[in-house]
Protein backbone atom coordinates (compact mmCIF):
# COMPACT_ATOMS: atom_id res chain seq x y z
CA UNK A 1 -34.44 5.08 81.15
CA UNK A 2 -32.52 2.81 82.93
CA UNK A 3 -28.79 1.34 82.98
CA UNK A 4 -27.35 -0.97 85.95
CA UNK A 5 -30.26 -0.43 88.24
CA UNK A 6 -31.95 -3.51 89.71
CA UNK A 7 -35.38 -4.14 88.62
CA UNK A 8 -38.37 -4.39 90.90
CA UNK A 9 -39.82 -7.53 90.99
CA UNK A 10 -42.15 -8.87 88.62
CA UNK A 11 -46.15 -7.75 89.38
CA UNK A 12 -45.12 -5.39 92.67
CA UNK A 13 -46.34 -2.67 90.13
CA UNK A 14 -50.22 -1.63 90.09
CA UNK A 15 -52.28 -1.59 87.20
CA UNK A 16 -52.20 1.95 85.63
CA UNK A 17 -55.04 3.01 83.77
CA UNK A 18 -55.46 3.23 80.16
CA UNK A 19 -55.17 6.54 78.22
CA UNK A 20 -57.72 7.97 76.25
CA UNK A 21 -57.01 8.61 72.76
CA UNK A 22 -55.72 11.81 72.26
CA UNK A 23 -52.72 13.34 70.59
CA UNK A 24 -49.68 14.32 72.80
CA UNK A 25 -47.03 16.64 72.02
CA UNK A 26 -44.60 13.94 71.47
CA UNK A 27 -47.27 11.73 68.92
CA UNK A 28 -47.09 15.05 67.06
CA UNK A 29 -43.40 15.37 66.16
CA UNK A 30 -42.72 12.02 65.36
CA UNK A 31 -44.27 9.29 62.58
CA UNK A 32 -44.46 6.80 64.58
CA UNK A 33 -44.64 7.36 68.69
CA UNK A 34 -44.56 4.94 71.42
CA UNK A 35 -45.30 7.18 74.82
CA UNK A 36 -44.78 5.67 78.41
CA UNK A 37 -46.50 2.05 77.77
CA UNK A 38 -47.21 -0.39 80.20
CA UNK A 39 -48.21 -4.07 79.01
CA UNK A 40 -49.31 -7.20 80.81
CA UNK A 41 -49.33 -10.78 80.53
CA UNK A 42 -52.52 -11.68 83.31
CA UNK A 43 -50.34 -10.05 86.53
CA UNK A 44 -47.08 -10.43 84.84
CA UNK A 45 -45.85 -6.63 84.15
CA UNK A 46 -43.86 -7.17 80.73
CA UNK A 47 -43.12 -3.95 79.09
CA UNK A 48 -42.67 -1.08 81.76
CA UNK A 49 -43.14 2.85 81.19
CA UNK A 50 -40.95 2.20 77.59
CA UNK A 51 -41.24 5.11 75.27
CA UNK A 52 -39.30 5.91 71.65
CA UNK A 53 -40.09 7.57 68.55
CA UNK A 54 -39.11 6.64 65.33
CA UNK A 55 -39.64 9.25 61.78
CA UNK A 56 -40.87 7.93 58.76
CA UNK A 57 -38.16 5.08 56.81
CA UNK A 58 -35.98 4.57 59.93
CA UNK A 59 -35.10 1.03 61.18
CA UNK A 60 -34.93 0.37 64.60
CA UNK A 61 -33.35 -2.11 66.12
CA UNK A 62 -35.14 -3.81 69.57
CA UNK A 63 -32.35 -5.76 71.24
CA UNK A 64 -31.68 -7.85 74.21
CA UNK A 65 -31.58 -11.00 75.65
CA UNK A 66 -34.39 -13.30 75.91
CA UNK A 67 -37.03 -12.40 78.32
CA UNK A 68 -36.71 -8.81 77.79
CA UNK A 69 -39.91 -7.67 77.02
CA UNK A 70 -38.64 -7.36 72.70
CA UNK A 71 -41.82 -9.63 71.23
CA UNK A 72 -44.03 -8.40 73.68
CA UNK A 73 -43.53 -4.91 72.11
CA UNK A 74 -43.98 -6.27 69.01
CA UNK A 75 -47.47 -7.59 70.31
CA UNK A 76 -48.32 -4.94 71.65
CA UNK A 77 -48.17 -2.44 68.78
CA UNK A 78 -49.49 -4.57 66.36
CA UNK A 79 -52.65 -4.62 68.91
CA UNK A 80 -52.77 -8.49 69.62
CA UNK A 81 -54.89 -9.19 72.76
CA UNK A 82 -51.80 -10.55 74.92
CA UNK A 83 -50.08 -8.67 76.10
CA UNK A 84 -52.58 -6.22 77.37
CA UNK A 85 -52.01 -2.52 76.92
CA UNK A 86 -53.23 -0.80 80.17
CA UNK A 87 -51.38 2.67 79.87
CA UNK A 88 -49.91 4.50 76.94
CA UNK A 89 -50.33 6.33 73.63
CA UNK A 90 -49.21 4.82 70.37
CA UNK A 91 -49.64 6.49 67.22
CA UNK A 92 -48.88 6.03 63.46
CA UNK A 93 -48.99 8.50 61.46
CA UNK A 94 -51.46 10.54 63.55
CA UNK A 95 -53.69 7.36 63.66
CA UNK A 96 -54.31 5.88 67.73
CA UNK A 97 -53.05 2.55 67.93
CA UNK A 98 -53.34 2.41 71.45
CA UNK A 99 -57.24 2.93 70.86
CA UNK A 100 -57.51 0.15 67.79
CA UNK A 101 -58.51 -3.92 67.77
CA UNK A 102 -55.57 -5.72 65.57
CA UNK A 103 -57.35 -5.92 62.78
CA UNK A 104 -57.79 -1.87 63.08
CA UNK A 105 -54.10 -1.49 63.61
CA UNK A 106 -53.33 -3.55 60.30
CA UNK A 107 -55.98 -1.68 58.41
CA UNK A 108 -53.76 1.41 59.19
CA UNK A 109 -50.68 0.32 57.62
CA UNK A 110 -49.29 -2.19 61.00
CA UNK A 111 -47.78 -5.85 59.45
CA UNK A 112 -46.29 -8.04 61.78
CA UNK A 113 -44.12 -10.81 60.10
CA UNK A 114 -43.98 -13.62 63.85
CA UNK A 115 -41.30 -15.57 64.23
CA UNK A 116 -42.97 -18.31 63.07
CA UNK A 117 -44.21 -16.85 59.62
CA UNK A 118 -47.46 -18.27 59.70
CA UNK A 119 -47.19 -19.38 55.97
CA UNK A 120 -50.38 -20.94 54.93
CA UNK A 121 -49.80 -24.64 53.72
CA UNK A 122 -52.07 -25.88 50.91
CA UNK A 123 -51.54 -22.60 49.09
CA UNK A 124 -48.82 -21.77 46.42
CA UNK A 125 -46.65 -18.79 47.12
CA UNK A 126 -48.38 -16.66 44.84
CA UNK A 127 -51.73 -17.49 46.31
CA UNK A 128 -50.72 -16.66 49.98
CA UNK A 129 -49.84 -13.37 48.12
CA UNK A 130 -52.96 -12.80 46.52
CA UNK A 131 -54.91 -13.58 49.58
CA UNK A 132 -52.71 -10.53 51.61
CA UNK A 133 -53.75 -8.36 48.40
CA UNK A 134 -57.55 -9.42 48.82
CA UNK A 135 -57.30 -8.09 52.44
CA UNK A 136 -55.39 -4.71 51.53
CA UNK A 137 -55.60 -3.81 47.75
CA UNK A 138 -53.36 -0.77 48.01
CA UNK A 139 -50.41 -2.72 48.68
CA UNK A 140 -47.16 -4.06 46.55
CA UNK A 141 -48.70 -5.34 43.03
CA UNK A 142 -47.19 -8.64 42.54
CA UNK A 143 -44.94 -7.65 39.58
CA UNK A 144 -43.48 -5.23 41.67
CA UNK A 145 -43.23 -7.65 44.33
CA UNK A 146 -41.70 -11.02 41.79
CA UNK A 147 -39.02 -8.29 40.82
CA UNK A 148 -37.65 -7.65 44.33
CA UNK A 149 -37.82 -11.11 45.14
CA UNK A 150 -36.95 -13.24 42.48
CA UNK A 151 -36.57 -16.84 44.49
CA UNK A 152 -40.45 -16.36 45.25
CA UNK A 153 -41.10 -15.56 41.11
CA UNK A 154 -39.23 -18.97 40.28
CA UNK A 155 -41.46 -20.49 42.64
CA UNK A 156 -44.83 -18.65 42.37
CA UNK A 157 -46.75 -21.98 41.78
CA UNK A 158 -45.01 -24.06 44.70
CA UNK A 159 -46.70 -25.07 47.93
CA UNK A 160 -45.55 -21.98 50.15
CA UNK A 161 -44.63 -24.34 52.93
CA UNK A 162 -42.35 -26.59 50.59
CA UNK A 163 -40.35 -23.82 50.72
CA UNK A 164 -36.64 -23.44 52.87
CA UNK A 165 -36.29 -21.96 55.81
CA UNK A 166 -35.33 -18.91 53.93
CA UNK A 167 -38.05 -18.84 51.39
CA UNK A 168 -40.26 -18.84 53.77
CA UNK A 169 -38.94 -15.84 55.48
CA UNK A 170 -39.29 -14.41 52.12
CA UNK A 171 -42.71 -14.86 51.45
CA UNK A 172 -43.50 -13.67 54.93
CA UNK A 173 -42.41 -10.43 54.81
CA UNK A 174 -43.42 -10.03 50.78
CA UNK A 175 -46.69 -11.02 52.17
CA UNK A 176 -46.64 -8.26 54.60
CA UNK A 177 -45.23 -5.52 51.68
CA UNK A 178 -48.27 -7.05 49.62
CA UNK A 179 -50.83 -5.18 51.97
CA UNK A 180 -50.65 -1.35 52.32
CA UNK A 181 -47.77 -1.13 55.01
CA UNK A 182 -46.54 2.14 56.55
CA UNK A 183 -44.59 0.33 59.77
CA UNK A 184 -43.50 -3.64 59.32
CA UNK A 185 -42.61 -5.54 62.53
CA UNK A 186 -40.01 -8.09 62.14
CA UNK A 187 -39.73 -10.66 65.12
CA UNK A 188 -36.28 -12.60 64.54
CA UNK A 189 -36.21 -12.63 60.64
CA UNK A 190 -32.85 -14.24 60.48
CA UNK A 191 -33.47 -17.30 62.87
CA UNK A 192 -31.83 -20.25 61.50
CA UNK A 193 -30.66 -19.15 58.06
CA UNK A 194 -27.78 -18.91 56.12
CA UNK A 195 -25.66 -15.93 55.65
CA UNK A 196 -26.63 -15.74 51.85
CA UNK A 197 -30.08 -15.09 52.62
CA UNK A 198 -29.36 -12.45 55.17
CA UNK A 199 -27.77 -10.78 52.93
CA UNK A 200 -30.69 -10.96 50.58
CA UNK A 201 -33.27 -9.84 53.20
CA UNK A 202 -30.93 -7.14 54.57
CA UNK A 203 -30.68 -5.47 51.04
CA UNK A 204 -34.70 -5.66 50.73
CA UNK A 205 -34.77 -3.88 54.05
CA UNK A 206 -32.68 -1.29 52.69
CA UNK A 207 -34.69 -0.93 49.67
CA UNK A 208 -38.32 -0.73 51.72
CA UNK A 209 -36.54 1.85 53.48
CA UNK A 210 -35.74 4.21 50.71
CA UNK A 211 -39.27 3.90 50.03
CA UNK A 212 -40.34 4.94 52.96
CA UNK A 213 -41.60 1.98 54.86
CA UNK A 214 -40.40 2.26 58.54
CA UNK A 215 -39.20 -0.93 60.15
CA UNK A 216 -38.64 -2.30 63.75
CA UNK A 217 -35.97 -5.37 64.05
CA UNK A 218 -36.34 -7.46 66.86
CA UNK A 219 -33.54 -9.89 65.83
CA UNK A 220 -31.07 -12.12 68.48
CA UNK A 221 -28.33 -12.04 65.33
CA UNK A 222 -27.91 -7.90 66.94
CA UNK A 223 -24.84 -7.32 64.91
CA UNK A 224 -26.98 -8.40 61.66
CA UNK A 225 -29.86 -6.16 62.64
CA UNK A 226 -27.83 -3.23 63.33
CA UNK A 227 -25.61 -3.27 60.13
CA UNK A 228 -28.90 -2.34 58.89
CA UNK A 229 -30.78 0.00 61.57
CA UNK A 230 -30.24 3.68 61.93
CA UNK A 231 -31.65 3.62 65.67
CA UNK A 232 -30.87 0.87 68.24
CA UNK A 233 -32.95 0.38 71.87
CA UNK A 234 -31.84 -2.54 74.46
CA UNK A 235 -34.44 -3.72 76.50
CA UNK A 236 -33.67 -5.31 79.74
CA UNK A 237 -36.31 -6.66 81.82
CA UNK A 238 -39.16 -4.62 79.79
CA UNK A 239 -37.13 -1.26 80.62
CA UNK A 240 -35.02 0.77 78.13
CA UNK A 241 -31.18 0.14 78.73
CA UNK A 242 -29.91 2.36 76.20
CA UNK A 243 -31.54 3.90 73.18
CA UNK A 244 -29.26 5.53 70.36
CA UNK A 245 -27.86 5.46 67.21
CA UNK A 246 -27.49 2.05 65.85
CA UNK A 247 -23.46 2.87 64.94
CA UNK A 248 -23.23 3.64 68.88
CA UNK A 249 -24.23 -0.19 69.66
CA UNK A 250 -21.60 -1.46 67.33
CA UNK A 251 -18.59 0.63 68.62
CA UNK A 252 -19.08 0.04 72.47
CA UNK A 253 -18.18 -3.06 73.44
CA UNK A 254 -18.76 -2.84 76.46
CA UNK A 255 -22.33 -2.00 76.26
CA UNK A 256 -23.05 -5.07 74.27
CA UNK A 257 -21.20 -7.55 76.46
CA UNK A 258 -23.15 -5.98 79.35
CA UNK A 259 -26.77 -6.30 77.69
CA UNK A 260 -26.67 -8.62 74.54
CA UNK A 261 -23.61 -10.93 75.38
CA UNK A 262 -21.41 -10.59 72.12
């Protein structure tokens, strides 16, 4: 891990080889383990030697300023083909990641909610639901999910992408609780809406936790995502800057002038 150091430029590094799946000592203490991974975009070295460990219902925060490398992680363990994994171990609950397709990785309990929600217009809200059921029966049974989120129950028979701004964030990550999640990736959740529905997401976040579910924030609104995060990481230039408690971000000042700017 890094702090002030300058960064080597972009691409000087060699391709490293892929791991094979196996268990490491670290995978084995931790629910979900993300050992010494190196991701590319063509010859563009994105995420570099990053490594962290999270234990089952913990939020982490993934902070830092555009360009960082904090979607690309994101992309990465959620198995999408860019960018490419080419060294590392990630593991779920003693599953391989690092050795799955995407649609392996969500069969295992991975949901990625994108930035841009990918609501599916044409459909009511409760039928983008039902289709993220169809996929993964052994997820959130609607009830259960109308009672946590009662905006989406008022509007079960709406055109999902009628919906605000906030709505929609909704329905994107109720989608996501609607399959049979064990980690759910969050890529700026709180882009562009009001403080009300923070608020409203923020206490489902803190709910999911208590269940169990174990979250990573990436989130430009840091203080937001940290009110709510028990571990924080800063990426700078797809190298860990800090990693710590989440409480630790909010109380140094300088740290977050230095790598997120507020």
């Amino acid at each position: 891990m890094r702090t002030h150091a300058m960064h080597e430029s972009v691409g000087a590094n060699p391709r490293p080889q892929a791991d094979a799946a196996r268990p490491s000592a670290r995978s084995a203490e931790a629910f979900f383990s993300w050992r010494d991974i190196h991701a590319y975009y063509g010859e563009s070295y994105i995420v570099q030697g990053v490594s962290f460990a999270l234990q089952q219902g913990q939020i982490l925060a993934l902070l830092g300023r555009n360009g960082a490398g904090k979607t690309s992680t994101l992309r990465t363990i959620a198995r999408l083909a860019d960018p490419q994994l080419v060294r590392g171990e990630i593991w779920l609950d003693g599953k391989p990641l690092h050795a799955m397709a995407a649609w392996q990785a969500a069969r295992n309990g991975v949901g990625l909610v994108p930035e841009d929600r990918r609501i599916i217009g044409g459909l009511s809200v409760e039928e983008n639901l039902r289709l993220a059921q169809i996929e993964e029966p052994r997820g959130w049974a609607l009830e259960r999910i109308y009672d946590r989120f009662p905006r989406l129950a008022e509007r079960r028979a709406q055109d999902a992408v009628t919906l605000s701004g906030g709505e929609q964030q909704m329905l994107a990550v109720a989608r996501a609780l609607a399959r049979d999640m064990k980690l759910l990736l969050l890529d700026e959740p709180y882009e562009g809406l009001a403080p009300v529905i923070v608020r409203e997401i923020e206490s489902i976040l803190l709910d999911v936790r208590r269940l169990g579910l174990t979250t990573i924030i990436v989130e430009q609104n840091a203080v937001a995502a940290l009110n709510v995060s028990d571990r924080a990481i800063i990426l700078d230039m797809g190298e860990v800057a800090f990693e710590g408690s989440a409480r630790d971000v909010l109380d140094d000042e300088q740290l977050r002038h230095a790598y997120l700017a507020i």
